[in-house]
C-alpha atoms as a PDB file:
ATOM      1  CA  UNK A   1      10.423  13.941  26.504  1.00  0.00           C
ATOM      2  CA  UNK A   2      12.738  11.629  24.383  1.00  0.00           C
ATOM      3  CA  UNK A   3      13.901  13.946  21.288  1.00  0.00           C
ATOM      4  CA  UNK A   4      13.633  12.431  17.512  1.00  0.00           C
ATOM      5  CA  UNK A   5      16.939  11.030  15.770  1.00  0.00           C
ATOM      6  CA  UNK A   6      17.072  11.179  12.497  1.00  0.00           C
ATOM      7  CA  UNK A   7      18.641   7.853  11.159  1.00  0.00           C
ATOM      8  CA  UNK A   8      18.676   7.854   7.737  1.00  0.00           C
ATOM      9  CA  UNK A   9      17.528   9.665   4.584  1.00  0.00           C
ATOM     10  CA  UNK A  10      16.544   8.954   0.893  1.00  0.00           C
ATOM     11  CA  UNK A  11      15.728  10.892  -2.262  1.00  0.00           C
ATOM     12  CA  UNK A  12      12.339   9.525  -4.166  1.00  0.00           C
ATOM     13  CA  UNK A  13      12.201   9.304  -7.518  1.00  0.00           C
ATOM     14  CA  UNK A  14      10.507  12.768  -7.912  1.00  0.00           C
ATOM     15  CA  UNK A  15      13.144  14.237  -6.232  1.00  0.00           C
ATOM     16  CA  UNK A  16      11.718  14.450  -2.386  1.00  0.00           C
ATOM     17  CA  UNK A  17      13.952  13.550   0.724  1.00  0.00           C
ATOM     18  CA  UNK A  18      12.558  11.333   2.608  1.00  0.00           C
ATOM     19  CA  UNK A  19      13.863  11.089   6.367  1.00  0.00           C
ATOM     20  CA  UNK A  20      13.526   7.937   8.858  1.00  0.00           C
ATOM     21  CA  UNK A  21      13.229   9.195  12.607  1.00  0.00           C
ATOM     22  CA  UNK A  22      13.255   7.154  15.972  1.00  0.00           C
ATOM     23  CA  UNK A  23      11.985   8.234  19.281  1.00  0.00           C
ATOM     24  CA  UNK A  24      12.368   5.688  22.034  1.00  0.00           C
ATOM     25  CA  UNK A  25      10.403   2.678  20.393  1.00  0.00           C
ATOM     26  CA  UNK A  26       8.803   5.071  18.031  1.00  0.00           C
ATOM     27  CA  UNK A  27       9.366   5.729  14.343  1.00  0.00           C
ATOM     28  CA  UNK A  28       8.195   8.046  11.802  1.00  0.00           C
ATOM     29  CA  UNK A  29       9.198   8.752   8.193  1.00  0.00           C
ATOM     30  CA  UNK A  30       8.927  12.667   6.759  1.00  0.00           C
ATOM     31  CA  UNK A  31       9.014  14.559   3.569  1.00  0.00           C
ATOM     32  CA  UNK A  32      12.060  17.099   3.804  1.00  0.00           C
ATOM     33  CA  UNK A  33       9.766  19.565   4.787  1.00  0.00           C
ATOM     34  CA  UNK A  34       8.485  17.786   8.175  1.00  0.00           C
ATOM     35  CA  UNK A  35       5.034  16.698   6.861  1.00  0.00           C
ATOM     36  CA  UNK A  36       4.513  13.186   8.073  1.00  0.00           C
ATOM     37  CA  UNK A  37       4.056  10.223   5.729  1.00  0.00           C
ATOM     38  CA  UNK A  38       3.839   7.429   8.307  1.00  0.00           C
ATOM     39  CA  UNK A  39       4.332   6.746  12.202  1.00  0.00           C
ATOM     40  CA  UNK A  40       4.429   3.152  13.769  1.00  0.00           C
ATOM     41  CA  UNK A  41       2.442   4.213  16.062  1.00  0.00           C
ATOM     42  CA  UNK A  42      -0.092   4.323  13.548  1.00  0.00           C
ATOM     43  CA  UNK A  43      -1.261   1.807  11.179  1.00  0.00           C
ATOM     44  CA  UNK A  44      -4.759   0.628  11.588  1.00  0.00           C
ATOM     45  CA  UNK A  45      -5.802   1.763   8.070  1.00  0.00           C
ATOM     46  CA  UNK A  46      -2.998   0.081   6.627  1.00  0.00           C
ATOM     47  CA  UNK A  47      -4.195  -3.015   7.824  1.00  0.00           C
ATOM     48  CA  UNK A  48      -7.652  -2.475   6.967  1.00  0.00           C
ATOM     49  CA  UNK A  49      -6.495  -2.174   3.630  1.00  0.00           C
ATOM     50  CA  UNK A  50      -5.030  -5.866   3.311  1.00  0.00           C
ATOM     51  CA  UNK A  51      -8.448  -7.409   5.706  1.00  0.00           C
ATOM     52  CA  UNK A  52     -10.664  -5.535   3.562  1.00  0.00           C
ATOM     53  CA  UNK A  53      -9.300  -7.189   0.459  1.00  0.00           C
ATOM     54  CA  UNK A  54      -9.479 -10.659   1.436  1.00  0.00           C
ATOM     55  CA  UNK A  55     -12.412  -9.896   2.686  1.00  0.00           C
ATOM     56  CA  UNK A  56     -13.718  -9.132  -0.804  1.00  0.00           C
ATOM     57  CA  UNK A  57     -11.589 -11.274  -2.594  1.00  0.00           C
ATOM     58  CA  UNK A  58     -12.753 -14.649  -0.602  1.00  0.00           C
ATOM     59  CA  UNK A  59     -11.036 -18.337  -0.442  1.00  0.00           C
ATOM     60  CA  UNK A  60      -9.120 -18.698  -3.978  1.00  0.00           C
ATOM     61  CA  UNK A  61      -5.890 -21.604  -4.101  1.00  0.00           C
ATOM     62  CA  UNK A  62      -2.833 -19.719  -3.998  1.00  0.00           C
ATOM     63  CA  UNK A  63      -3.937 -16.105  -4.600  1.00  0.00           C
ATOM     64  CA  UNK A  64      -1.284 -14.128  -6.050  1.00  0.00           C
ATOM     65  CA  UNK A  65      -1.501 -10.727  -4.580  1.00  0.00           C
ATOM     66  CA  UNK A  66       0.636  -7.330  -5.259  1.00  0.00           C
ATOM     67  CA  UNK A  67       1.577  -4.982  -2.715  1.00  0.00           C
ATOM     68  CA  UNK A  68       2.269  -1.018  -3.922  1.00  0.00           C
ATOM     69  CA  UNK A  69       4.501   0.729  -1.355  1.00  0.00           C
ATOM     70  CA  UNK A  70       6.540  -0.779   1.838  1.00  0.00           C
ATOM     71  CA  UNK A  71       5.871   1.533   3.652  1.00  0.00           C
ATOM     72  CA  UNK A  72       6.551   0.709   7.537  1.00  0.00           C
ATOM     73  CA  UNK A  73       5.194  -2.883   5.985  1.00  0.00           C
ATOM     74  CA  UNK A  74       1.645  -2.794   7.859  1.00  0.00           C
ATOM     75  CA  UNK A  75      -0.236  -3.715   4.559  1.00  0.00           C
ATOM     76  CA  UNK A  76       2.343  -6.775   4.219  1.00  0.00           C
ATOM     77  CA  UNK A  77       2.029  -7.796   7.693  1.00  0.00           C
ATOM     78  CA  UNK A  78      -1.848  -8.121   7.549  1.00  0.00           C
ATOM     79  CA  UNK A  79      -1.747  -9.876   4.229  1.00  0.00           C
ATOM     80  CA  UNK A  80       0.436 -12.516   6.409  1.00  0.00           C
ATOM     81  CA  UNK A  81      -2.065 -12.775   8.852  1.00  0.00           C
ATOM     82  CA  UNK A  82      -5.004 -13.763   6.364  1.00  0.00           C
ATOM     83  CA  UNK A  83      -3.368 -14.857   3.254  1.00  0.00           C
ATOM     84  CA  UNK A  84      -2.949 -18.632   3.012  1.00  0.00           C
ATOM     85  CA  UNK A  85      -0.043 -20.850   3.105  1.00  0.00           C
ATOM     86  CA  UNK A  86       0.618 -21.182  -0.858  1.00  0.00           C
ATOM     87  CA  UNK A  87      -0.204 -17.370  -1.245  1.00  0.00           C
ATOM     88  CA  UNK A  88       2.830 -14.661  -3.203  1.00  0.00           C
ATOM     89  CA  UNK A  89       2.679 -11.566  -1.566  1.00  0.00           C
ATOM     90  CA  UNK A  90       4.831  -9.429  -3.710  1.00  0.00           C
ATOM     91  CA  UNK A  91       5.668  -5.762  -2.365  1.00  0.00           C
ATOM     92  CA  UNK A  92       7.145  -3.401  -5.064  1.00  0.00           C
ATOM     93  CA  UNK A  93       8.825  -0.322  -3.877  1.00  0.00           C
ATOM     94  CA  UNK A  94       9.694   2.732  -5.833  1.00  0.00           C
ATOM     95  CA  UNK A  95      12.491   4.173  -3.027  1.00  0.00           C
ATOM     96  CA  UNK A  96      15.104   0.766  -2.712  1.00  0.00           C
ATOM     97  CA  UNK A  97      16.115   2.119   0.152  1.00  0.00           C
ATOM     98  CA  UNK A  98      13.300   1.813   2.231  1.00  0.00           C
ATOM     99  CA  UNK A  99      13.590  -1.699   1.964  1.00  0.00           C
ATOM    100  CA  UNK A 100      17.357  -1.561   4.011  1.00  0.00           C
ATOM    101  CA  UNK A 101      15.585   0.299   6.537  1.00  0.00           C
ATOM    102  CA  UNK A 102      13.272  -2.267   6.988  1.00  0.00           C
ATOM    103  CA  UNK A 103      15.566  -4.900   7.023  1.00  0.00           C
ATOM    104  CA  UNK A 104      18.166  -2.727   9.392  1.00  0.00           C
ATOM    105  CA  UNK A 105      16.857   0.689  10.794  1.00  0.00           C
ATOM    106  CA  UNK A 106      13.480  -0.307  11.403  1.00  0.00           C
ATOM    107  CA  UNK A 107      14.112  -4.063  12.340  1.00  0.00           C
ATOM    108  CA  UNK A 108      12.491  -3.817  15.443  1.00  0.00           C
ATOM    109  CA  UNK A 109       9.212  -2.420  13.646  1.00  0.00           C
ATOM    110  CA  UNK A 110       9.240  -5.642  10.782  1.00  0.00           C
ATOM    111  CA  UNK A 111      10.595  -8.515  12.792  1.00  0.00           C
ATOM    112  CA  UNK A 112      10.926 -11.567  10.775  1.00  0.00           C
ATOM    113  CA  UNK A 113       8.433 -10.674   8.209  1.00  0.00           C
ATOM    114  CA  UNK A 114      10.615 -10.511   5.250  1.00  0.00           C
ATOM    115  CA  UNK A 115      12.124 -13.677   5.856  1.00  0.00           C
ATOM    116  CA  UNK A 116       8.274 -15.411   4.970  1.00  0.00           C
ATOM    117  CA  UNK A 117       8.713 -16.985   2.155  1.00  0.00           C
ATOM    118  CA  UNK A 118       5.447 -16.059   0.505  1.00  0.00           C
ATOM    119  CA  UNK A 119       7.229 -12.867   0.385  1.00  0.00           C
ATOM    120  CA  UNK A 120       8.934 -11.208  -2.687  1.00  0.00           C
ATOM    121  CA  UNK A 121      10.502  -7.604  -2.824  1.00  0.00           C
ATOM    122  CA  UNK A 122      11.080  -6.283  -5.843  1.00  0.00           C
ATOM    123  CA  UNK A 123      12.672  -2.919  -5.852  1.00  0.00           C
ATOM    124  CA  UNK A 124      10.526  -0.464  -8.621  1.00  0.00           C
ATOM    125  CA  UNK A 125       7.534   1.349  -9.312  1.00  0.00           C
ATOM    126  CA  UNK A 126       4.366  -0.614  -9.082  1.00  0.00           C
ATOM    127  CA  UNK A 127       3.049   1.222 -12.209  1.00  0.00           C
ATOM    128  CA  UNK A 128       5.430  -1.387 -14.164  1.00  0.00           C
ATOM    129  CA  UNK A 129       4.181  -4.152 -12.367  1.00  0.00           C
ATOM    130  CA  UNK A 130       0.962  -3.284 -13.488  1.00  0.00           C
ATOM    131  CA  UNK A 131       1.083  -2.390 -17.021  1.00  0.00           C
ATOM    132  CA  UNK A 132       3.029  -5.609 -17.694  1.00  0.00           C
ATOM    133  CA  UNK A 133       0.600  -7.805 -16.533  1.00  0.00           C
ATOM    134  CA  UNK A 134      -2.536  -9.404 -17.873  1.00  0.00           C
ATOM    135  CA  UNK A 135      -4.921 -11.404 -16.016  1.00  0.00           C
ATOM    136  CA  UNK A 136      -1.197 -11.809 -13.080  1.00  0.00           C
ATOM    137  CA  UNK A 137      -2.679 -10.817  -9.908  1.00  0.00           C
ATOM    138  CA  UNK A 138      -5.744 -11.469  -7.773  1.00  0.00           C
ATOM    139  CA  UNK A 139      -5.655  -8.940  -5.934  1.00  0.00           C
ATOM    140  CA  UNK A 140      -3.580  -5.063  -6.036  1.00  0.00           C
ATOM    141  CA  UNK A 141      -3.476  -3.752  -2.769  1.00  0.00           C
ATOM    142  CA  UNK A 142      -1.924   0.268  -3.324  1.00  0.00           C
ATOM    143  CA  UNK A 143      -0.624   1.896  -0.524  1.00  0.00           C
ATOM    144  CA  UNK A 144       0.978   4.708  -2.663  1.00  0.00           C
ATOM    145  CA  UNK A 145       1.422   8.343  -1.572  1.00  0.00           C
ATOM    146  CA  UNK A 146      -1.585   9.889  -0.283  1.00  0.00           C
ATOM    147  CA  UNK A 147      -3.928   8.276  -2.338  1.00  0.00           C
ATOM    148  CA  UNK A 148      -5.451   9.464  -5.500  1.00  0.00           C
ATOM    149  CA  UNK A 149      -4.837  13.259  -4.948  1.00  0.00           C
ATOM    150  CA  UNK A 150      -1.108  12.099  -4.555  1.00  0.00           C
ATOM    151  CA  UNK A 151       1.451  14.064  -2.773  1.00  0.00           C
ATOM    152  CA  UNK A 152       5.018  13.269  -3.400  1.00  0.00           C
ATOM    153  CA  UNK A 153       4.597  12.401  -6.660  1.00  0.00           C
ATOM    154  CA  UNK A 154       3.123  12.982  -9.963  1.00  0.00           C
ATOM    155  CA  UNK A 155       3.441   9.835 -11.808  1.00  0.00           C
ATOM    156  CA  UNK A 156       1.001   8.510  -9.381  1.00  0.00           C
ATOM    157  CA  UNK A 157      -1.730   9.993 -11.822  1.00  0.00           C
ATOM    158  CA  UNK A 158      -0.723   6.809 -13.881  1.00  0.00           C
ATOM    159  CA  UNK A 159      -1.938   4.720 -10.815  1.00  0.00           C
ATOM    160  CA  UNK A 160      -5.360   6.733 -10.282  1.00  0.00           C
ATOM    161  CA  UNK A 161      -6.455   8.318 -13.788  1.00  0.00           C
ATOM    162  CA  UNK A 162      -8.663   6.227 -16.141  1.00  0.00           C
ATOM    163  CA  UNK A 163      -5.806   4.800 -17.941  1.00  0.00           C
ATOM    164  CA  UNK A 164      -4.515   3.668 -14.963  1.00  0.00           C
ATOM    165  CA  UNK A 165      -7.612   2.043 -13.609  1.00  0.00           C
ATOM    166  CA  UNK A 166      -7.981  -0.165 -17.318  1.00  0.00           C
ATOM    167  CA  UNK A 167      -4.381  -1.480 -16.508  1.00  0.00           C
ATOM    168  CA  UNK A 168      -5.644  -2.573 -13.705  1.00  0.00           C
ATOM    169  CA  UNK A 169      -8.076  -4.166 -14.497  1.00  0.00           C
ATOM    170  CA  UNK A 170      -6.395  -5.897 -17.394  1.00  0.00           C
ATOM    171  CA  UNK A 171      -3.974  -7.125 -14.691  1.00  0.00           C
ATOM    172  CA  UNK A 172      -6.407  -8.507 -12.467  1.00  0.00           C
ATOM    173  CA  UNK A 173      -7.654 -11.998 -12.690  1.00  0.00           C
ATOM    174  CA  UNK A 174     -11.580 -12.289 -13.210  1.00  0.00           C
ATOM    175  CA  UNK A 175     -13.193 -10.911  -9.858  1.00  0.00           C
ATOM    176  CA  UNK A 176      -9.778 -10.217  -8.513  1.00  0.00           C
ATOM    177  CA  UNK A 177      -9.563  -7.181  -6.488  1.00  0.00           C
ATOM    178  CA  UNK A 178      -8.287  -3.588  -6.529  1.00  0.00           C
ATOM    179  CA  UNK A 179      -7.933  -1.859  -3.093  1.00  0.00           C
ATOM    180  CA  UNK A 180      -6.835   1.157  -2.743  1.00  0.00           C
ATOM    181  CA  UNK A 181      -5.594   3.711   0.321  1.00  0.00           C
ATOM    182  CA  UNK A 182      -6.111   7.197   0.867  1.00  0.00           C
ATOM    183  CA  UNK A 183      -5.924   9.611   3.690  1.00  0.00           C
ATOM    184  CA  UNK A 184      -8.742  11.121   1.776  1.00  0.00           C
ATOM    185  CA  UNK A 185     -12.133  10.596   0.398  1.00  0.00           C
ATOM    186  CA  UNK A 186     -12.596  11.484  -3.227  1.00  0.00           C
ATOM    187  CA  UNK A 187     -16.031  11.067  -4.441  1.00  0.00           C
ATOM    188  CA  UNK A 188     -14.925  11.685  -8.247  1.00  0.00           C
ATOM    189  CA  UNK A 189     -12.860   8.794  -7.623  1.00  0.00           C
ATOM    190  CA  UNK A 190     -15.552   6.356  -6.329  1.00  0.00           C
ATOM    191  CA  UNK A 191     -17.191   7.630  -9.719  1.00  0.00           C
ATOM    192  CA  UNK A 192     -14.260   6.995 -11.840  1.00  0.00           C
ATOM    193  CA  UNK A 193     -13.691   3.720 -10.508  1.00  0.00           C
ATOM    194  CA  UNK A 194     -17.612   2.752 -11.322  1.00  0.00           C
ATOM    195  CA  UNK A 195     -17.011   3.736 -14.693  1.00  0.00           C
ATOM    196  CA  UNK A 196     -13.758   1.357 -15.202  1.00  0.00           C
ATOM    197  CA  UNK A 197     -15.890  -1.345 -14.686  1.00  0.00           C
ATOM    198  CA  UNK A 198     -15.447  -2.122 -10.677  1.00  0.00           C
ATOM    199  CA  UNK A 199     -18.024  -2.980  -8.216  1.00  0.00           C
ATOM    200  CA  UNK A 200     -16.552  -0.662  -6.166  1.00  0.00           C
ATOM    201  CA  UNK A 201     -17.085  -0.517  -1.944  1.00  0.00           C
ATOM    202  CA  UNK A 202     -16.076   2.777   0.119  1.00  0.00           C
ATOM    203  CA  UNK A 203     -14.658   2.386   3.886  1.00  0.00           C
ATOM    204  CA  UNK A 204     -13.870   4.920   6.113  1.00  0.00           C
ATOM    205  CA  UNK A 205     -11.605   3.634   8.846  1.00  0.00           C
ATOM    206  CA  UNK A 206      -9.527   4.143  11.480  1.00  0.00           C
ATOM    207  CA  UNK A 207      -5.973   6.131  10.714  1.00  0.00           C
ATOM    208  CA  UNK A 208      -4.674   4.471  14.322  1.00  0.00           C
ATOM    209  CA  UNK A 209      -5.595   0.760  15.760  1.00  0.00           C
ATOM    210  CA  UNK A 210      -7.891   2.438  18.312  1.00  0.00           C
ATOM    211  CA  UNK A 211     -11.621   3.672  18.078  1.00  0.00           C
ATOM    212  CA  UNK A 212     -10.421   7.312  18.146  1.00  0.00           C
ATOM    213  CA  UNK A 213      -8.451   9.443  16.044  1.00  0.00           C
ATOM    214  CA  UNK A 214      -8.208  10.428  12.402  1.00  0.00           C
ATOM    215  CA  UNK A 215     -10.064   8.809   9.807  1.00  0.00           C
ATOM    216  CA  UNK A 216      -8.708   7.264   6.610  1.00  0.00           C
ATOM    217  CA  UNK A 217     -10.532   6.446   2.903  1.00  0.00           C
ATOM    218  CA  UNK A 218     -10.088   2.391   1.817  1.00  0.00           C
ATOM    219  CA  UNK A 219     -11.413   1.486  -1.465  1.00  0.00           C
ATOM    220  CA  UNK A 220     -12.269  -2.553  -2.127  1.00  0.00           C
ATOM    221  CA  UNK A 221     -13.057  -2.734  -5.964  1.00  0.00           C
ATOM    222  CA  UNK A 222     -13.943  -5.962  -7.883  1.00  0.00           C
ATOM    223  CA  UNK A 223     -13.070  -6.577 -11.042  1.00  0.00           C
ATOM    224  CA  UNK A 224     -16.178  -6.700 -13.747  1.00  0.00           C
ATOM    225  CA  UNK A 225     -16.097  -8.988 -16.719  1.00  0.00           C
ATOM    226  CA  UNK A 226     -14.067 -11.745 -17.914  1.00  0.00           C
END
């Protein structure tokens, strides 16, 4: 069997190391410890994530639409596949350097995407992006951590907790969208987003692109009100 390389590392704004491994074609990016935060291999939630969302959110002229997390850029790449020709597609990324490996390290895994240019990086935490904004964004797609239990870090309570949730909404357009992944279902969250004033949909799907495997939690919300 091929053995991992470790290619590159990076310390998160909570403190974590995060390290980028390759095995053959294969990639995966770990917490020091070893616990896995994502695989190339994997995916297929990710991209239910950006389907599900334009699913919800529907035909709209030049939808401007916020990405939370890079990730191994399977959210972005979906939105790309759906999102029309005069959408934005910003991604906002809390660990810059994840966005070199993208462009360098993991070049094989993004291809040309970043060069599309619907697409924006911006280098930060996506809890800025939100609070800043009023009525900016039709939909917030948040790939961020492990969902709303979090993992790496604590300030993702600012994405997740009730205060959160009413900047959201504020920085949604009217019936703009709020999706939201999770390795985890969280019924108290399905409740909590009811009670910000979301139609709120719950979709368990696939972790991989296959019909087996490991389940993941997507959340579709709709903005409420004007």
């Amino acid at each position: 069997m091929i053995p991992w390389e470790e290619l590159a590392t990076a310390r998160a704004p909570e403190g974590d190391i995060l390290r980028l491994f390759r095995r053959g074609t294969e990639y995966s990016i770990r917490l020091g410890d070893g616990n896995e935060l994502m695989n190339s291999r994997l995916g297929g939630s990710e991209i239910a994530l950006s389907t599900l969302s334009f699913d919800r959110l529907g035909a709209r002229s030049a939808p401007r639409v916020l990405i939370g997390g890079l990730g191994m850029g399977f959210t972005l790449r979906a939105a790309q596949e759906v999102a029309p020709a005069d959408a934005v597609l910003v991604v906002s990324e809390v660990v810059p350097e994840l966005i070199g490996w993208a462009r360098d390290e993991m070049s094989a895994v993004f291809g040309d995407c970043l060069s599309d240019p619907r697409v924006e990086l911006r280098p930060g935490d996506v809890v800025q992006e939100i609070a800043g904004a009023t009525a900016e964004w039709d939909a917030i797609l948040l790939d961020v951590d492990n969902g709303p239990d979090g993992l790496t870090r604590d300030g993702n309570d600012a994405l997740y907790g009730e205060a959160g949730l009413a900047a959201a909404h504020r920085a949604l357009t009217p019936r703009g969208v709020l999706a939201i992944w999770s390795a985890h279902p969280s019924q108290p969250f399905t409740k909590r987003l009811a009670r910000a004033n979301f139609d709120v949909k719950v979709e368990s799907v696939r972790a991989g692109r296959s019909k087996r495997g490991s389940r993941h939690t997507v959340w579709t919300a709709v903005r409420k009100g004007q």
